[in-house]
Protein backbone atom coordinates (compact mmCIF):
# COMPACT_ATOMS: atom_id res chain seq x y z
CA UNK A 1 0.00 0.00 0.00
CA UNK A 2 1.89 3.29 -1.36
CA UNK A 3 1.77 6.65 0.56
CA UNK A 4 -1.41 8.29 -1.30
CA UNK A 5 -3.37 5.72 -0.65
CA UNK A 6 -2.67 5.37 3.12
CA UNK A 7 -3.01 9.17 3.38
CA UNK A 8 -6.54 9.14 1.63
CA UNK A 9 -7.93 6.21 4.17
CA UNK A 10 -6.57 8.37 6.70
CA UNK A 11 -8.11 11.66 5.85
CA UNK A 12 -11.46 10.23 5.02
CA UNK A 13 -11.41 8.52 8.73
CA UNK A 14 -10.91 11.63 10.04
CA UNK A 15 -13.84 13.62 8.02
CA UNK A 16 -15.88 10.92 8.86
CA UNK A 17 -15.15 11.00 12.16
CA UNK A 18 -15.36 14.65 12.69
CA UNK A 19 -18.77 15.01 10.71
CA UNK A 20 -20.09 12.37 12.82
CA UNK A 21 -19.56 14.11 15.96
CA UNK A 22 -20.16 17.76 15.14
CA UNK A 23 -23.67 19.31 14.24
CA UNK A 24 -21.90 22.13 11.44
CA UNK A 25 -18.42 22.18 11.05
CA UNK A 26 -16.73 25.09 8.52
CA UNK A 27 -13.70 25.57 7.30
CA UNK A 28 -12.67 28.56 5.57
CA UNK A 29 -9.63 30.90 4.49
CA UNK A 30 -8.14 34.21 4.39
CA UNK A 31 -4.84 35.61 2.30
CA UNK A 32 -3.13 39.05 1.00
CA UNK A 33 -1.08 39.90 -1.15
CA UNK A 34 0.40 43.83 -0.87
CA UNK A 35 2.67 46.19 -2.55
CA UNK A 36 4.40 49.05 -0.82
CA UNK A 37 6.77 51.72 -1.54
CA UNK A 38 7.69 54.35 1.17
CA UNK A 39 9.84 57.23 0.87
CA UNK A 40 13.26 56.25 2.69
CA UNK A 41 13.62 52.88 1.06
CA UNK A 42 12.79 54.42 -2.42
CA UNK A 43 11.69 51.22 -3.91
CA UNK A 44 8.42 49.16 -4.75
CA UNK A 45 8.51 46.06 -2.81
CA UNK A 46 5.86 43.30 -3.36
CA UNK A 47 5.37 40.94 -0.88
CA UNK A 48 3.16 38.37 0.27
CA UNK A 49 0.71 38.72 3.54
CA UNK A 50 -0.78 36.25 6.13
CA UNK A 51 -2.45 32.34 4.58
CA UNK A 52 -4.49 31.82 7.55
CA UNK A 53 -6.92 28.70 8.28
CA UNK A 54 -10.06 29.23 10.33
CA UNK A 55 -12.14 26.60 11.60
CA UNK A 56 -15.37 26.83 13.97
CA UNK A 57 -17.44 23.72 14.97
CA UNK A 58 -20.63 23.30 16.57
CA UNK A 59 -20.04 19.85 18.12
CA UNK A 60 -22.91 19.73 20.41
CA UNK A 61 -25.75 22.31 21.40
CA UNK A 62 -23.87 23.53 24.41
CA UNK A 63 -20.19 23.00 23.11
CA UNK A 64 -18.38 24.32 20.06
CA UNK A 65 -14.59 24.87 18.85
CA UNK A 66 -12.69 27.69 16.86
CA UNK A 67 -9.07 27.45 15.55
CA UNK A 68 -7.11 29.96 13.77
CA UNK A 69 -3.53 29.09 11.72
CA UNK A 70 -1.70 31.51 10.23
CA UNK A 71 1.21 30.90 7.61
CA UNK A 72 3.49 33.89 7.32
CA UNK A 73 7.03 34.95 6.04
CA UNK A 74 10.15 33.50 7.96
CA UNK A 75 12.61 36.47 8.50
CA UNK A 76 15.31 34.06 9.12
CA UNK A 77 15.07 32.47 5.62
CA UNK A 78 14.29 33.67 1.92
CA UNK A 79 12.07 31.02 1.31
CA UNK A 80 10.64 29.56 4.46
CA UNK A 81 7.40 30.68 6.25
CA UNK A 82 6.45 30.17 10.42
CA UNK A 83 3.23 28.43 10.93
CA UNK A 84 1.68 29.73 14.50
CA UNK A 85 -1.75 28.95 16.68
CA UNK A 86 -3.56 32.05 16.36
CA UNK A 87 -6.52 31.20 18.59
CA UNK A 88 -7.45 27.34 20.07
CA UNK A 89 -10.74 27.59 21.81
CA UNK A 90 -13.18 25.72 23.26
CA UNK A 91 -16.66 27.51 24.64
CA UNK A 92 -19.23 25.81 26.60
CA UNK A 93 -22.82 27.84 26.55
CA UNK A 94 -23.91 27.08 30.48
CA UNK A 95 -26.63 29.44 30.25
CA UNK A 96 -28.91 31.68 27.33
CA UNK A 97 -25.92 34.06 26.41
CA UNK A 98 -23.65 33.16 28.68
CA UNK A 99 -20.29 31.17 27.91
CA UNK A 100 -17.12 29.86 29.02
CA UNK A 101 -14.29 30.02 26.88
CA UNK A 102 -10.93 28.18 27.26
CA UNK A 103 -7.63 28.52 25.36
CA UNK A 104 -5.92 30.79 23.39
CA UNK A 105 -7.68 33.93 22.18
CA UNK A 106 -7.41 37.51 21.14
CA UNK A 107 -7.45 39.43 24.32
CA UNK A 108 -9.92 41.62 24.52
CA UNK A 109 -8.70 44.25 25.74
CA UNK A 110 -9.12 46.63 22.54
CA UNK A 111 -12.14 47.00 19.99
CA UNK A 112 -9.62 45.70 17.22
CA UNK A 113 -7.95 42.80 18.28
CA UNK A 114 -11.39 41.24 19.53
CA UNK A 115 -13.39 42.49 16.37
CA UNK A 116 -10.59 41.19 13.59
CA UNK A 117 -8.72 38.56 13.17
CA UNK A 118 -6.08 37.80 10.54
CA UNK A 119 -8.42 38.21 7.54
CA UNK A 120 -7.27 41.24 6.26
CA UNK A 121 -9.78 41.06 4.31
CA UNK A 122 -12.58 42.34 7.02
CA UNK A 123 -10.07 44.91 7.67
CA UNK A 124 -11.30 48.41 6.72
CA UNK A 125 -7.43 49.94 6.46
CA UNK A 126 -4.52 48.33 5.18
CA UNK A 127 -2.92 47.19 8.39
CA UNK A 128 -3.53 47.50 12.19
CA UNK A 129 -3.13 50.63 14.13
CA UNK A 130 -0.13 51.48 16.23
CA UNK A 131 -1.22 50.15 18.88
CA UNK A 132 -0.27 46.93 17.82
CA UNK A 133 3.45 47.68 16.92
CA UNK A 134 4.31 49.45 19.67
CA UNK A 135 3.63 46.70 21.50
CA UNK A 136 1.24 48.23 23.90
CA UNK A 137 -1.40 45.28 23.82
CA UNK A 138 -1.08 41.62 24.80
CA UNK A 139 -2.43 40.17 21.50
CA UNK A 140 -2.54 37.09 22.40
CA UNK A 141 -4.06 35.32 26.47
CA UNK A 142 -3.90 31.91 26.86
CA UNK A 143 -6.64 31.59 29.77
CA UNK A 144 -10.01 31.32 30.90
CA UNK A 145 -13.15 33.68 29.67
CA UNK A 146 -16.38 34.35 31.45
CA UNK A 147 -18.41 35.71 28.66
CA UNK A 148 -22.16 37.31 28.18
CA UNK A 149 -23.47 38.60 24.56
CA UNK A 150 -26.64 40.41 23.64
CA UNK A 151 -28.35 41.13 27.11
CA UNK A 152 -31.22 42.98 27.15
CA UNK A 153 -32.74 45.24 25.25
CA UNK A 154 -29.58 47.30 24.89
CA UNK A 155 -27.85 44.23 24.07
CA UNK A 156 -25.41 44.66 26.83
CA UNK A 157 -22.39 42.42 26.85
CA UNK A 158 -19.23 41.92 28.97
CA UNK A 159 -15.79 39.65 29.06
CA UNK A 160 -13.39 38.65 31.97
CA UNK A 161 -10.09 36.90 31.17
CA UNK A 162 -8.00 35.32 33.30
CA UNK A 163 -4.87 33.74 31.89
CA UNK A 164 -1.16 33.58 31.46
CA UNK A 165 0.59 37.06 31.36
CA UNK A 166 3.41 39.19 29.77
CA UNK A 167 6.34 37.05 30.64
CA UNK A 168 4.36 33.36 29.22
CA UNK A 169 4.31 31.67 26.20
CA UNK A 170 1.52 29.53 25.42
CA UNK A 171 2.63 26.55 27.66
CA UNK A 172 3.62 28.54 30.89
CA UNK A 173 4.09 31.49 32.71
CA UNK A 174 7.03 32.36 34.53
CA UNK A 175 4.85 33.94 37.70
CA UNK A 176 1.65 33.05 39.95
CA UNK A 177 0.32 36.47 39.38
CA UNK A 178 -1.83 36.05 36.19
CA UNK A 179 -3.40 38.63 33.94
CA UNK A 180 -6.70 39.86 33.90
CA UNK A 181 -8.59 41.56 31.18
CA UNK A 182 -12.45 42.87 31.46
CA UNK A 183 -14.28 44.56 28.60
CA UNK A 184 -17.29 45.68 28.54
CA UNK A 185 -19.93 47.12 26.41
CA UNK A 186 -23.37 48.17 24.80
CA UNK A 187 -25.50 48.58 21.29
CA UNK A 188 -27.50 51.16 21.96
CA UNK A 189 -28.50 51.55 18.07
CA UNK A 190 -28.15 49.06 15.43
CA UNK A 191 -24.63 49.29 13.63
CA UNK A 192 -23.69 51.17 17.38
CA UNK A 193 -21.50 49.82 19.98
CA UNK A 194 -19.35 51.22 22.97
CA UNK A 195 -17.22 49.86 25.33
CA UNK A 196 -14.93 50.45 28.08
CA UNK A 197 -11.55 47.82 28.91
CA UNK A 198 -8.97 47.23 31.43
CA UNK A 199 -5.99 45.21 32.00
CA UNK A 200 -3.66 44.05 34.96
CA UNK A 201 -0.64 42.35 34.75
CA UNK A 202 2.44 41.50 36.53
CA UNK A 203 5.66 41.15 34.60
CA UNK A 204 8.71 39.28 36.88
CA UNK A 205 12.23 39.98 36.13
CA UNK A 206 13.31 36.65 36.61
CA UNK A 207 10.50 35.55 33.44
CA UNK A 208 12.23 33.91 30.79
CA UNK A 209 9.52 34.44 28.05
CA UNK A 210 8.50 37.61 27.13
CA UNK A 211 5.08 38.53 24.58
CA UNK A 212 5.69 40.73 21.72
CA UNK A 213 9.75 41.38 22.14
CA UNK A 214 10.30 42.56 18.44
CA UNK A 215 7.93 45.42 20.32
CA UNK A 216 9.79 45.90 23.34
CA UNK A 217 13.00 46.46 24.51
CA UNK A 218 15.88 44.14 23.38
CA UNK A 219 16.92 43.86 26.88
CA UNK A 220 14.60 42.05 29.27
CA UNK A 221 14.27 44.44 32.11
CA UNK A 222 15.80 43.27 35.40
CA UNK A 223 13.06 44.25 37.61
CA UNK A 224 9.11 43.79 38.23
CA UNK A 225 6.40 46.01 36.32
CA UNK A 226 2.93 46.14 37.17
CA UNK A 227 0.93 47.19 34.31
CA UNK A 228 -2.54 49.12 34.48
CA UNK A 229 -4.22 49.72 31.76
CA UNK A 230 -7.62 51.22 30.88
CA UNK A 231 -9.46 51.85 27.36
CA UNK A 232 -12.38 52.87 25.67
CA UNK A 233 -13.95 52.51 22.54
CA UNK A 234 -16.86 53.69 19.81
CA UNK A 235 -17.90 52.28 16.91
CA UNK A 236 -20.76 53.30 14.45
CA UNK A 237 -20.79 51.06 10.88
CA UNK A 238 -24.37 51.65 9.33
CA UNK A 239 -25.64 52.14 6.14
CA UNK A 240 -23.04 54.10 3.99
CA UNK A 241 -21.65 55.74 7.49
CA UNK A 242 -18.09 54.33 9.01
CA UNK A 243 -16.68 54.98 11.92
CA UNK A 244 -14.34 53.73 14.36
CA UNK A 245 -12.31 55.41 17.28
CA UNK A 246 -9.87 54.09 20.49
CA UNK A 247 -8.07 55.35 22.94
CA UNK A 248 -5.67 53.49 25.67
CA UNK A 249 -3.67 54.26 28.68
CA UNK A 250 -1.12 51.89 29.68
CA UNK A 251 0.87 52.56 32.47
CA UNK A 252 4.22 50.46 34.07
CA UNK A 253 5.02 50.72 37.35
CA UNK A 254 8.21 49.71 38.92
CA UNK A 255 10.83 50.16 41.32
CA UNK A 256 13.79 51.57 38.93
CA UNK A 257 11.65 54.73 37.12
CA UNK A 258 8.63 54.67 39.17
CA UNK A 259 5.21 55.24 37.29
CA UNK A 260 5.03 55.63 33.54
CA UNK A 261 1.98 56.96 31.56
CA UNK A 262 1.95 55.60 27.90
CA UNK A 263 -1.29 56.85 25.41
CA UNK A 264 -2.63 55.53 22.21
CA UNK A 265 -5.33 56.86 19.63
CA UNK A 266 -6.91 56.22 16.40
CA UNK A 267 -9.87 57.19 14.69
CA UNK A 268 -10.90 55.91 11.65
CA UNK A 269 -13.63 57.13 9.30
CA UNK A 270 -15.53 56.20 6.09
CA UNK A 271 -18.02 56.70 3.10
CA UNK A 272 -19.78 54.11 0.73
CA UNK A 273 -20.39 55.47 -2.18
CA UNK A 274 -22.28 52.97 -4.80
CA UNK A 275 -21.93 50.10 -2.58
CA UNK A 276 -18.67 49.17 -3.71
CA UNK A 277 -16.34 51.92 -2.95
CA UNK A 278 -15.27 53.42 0.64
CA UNK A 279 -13.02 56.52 0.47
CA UNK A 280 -11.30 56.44 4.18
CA UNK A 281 -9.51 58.69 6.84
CA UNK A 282 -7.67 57.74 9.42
CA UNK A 283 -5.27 59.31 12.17
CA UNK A 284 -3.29 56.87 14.62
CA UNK A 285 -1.09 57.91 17.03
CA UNK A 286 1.14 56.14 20.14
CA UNK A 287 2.90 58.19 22.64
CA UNK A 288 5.45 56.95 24.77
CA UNK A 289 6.51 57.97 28.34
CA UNK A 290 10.34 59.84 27.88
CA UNK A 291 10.96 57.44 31.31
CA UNK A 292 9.62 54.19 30.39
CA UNK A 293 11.81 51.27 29.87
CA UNK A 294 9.56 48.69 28.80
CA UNK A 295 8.48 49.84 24.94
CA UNK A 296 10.52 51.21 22.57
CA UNK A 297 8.70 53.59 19.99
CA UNK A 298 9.73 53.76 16.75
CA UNK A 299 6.65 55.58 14.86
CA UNK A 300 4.93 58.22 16.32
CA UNK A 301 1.76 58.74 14.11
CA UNK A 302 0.71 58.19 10.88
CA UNK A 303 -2.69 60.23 8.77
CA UNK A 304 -4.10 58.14 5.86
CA UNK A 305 -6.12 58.62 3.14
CA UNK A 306 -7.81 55.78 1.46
CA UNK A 307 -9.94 53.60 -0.68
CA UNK A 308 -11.30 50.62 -0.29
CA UNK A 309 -13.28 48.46 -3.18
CA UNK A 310 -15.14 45.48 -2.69
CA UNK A 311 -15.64 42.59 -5.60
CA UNK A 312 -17.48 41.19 -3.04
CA UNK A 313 -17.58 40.68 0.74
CA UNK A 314 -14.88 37.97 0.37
CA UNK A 315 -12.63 39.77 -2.62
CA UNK A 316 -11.57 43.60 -1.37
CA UNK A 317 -8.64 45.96 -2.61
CA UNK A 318 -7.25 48.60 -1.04
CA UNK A 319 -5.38 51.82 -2.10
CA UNK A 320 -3.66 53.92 0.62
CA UNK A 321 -1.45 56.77 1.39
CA UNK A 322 0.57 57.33 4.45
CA UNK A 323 2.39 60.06 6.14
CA UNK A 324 4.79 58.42 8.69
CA UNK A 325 5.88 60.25 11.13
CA UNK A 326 8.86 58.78 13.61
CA UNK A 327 9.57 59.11 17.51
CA UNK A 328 12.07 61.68 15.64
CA UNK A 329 9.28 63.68 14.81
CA UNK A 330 10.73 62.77 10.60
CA UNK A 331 8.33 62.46 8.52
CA UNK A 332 8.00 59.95 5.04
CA UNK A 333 5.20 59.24 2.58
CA UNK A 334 4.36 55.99 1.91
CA UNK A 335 1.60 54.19 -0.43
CA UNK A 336 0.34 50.78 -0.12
CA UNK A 337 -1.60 48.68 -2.24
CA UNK A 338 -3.01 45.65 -1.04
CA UNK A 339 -5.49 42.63 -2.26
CA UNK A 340 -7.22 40.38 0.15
CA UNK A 341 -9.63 37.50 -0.26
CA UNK A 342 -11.79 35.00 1.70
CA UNK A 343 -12.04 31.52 0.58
């Protein structure tokens, strides 16, 4: 019996299996493809985005799974790509809208990183805001979520996750303390919601892992930092209208530089015109305590002006220009072109 043949038995085992025991299961896909050229490099550069594998099951009426896979460039080769566990989650509905959630999962402590995933695709801009490459947001909690959705007539909702912290990885954490995120939030109006988030965290010098480094600091600071932070959030997509605006404040506390204060903004904003075509603004900005020792900031803001056209809900492109401005206060242009699909 050759290879192929084992491998098909195999795989249709598994389907069988897996149909068998789950009510709907759905598998889908998401990938980009951009082209950039900014100022200071003076060259085009084409390069490919995220491949990323998303699969949600409904295995029983009370218990369902989600998984998220993402295949991206490899910096440490030409031609190889990293393959990393997004999201692993298992939820359990106890109760109406209630849920549990265990694993790995976006933390929720901004709009963004709980609203989009690695489909680029939903995206309404070309990347993520700064918030995300300064490093000032735990992307990723492996932990434990109490959740509640679409409460009253309001539709109320609320999130509490407790999980591994700053210095973990997604087998361990180096401390006792662990992290706690809490979001919550309302639709007052349809195509309406607002919210409010916080996060705690204790990060111990002696913790050999360390979220988000290519963010932070080279060097692994050699003392403790508690980290507060608070956020809030407003969102308004409705009709031809589309808007979108956060603000943070994450602050580090330690014993070296005392109490730092670190803010983050962004407001997006945009128009359908003939269903197809959304002309965009958006202004992001991150600024970073002169005393902290924890992030590094390399960009300081950056105002875009864009369009977005849809094919379809699954098949968007994107045109977009950038002023960059660095923690230098120098300024380049940039413009990005980008084409995402769903599959």
């Amino acid at each position: 019996m050759n290879f192929n043949r084992i491998f098909f038995i195999l795989f249709f085992v598994l389907t069988t299996v897996v149909h068998s025991f789950s009510q709907v299961t759905q598998i889908k896909g998401f990938a980009n493809v951009d082209m950039r050229y900014t100022e200071d490099e003076d060259n085009l550069m084409y390069f490919l985005g995220e491949q990323d594998l998303f699969i949600t099951s409904r295995v029983t009426d009370k218990i369902s799974f989600l998984g998220e896979s993402v295949f991206k460039y490899s910096p440490n080769s030409p031609t190889s790509f990293n393959v990393s566990m997004e999201r692993l989650i298992i939820g359990y509905n106890y109760k109406g809208n209630h849920s549990l959630l265990i694993g790995k999962h976006h933390t929720p402590f901004s709009y963004w990183n709980d609203r989009y995933h690695h489909g680029r695709v939903f995206f309404p801009t070309v990347d993520r805001p700064l918030l995300f490459r300064q490093g000032l947001i735990e992307i990723h909690t492996t932990g434990l979520i109490l959740q509640g959705l679409n409460l009253g007539k309001k539709k109320y909702g609320y999130q509490i996750l407790v999980g591994n912290g700053i210095g973990s990885n997604d087998f361990s954490d180096d401390n006792t303390f662990k992290s706690v995120t809490a979001e919550v939030h309302a639709k007052p109006k349809r195509g309406m919601k607002l919210g409010l988030t916080g996060y705690m965290d204790k990060f111990s010098s002696d913790a050999k892992d360390h979220h988000s480094t290519d963010a932070h600091n080279d060097s692994i600071p050699v003392f403790d930092i508690f980290q507060l932070s608070g956020g809030a959030y407003f969102t308004y997509f409705r009709n031809k209208y589309e808007f979108l605006a956060e603000a943070h404040l994450v602050t580090n506390d330690n014993d070296s530089v005392g109490m730092t204060s670190n803010q983050s903004f962004y407001a997006y904003a945009g128009y359908r015109i003939k269903d197809k075509i959304v002309p965009y603004l958006k202004y992001d900005m991150v600024t970073i305590d002169k005393k902290e020792l924890f992030f590094k900031q390399s960009i300081k803001k950056i105002a875009s002006i864009g369009v977005r056209y849809e094919f379809s809900y699954l098949a968007v492109a994107k045109l977009e220009y950038n002023l960059i401005t660095d923690a230098k206060d120098k300024s380049k242009n940039g413009v990005y072109f980008q084409m995402a699909l769903g599959f």
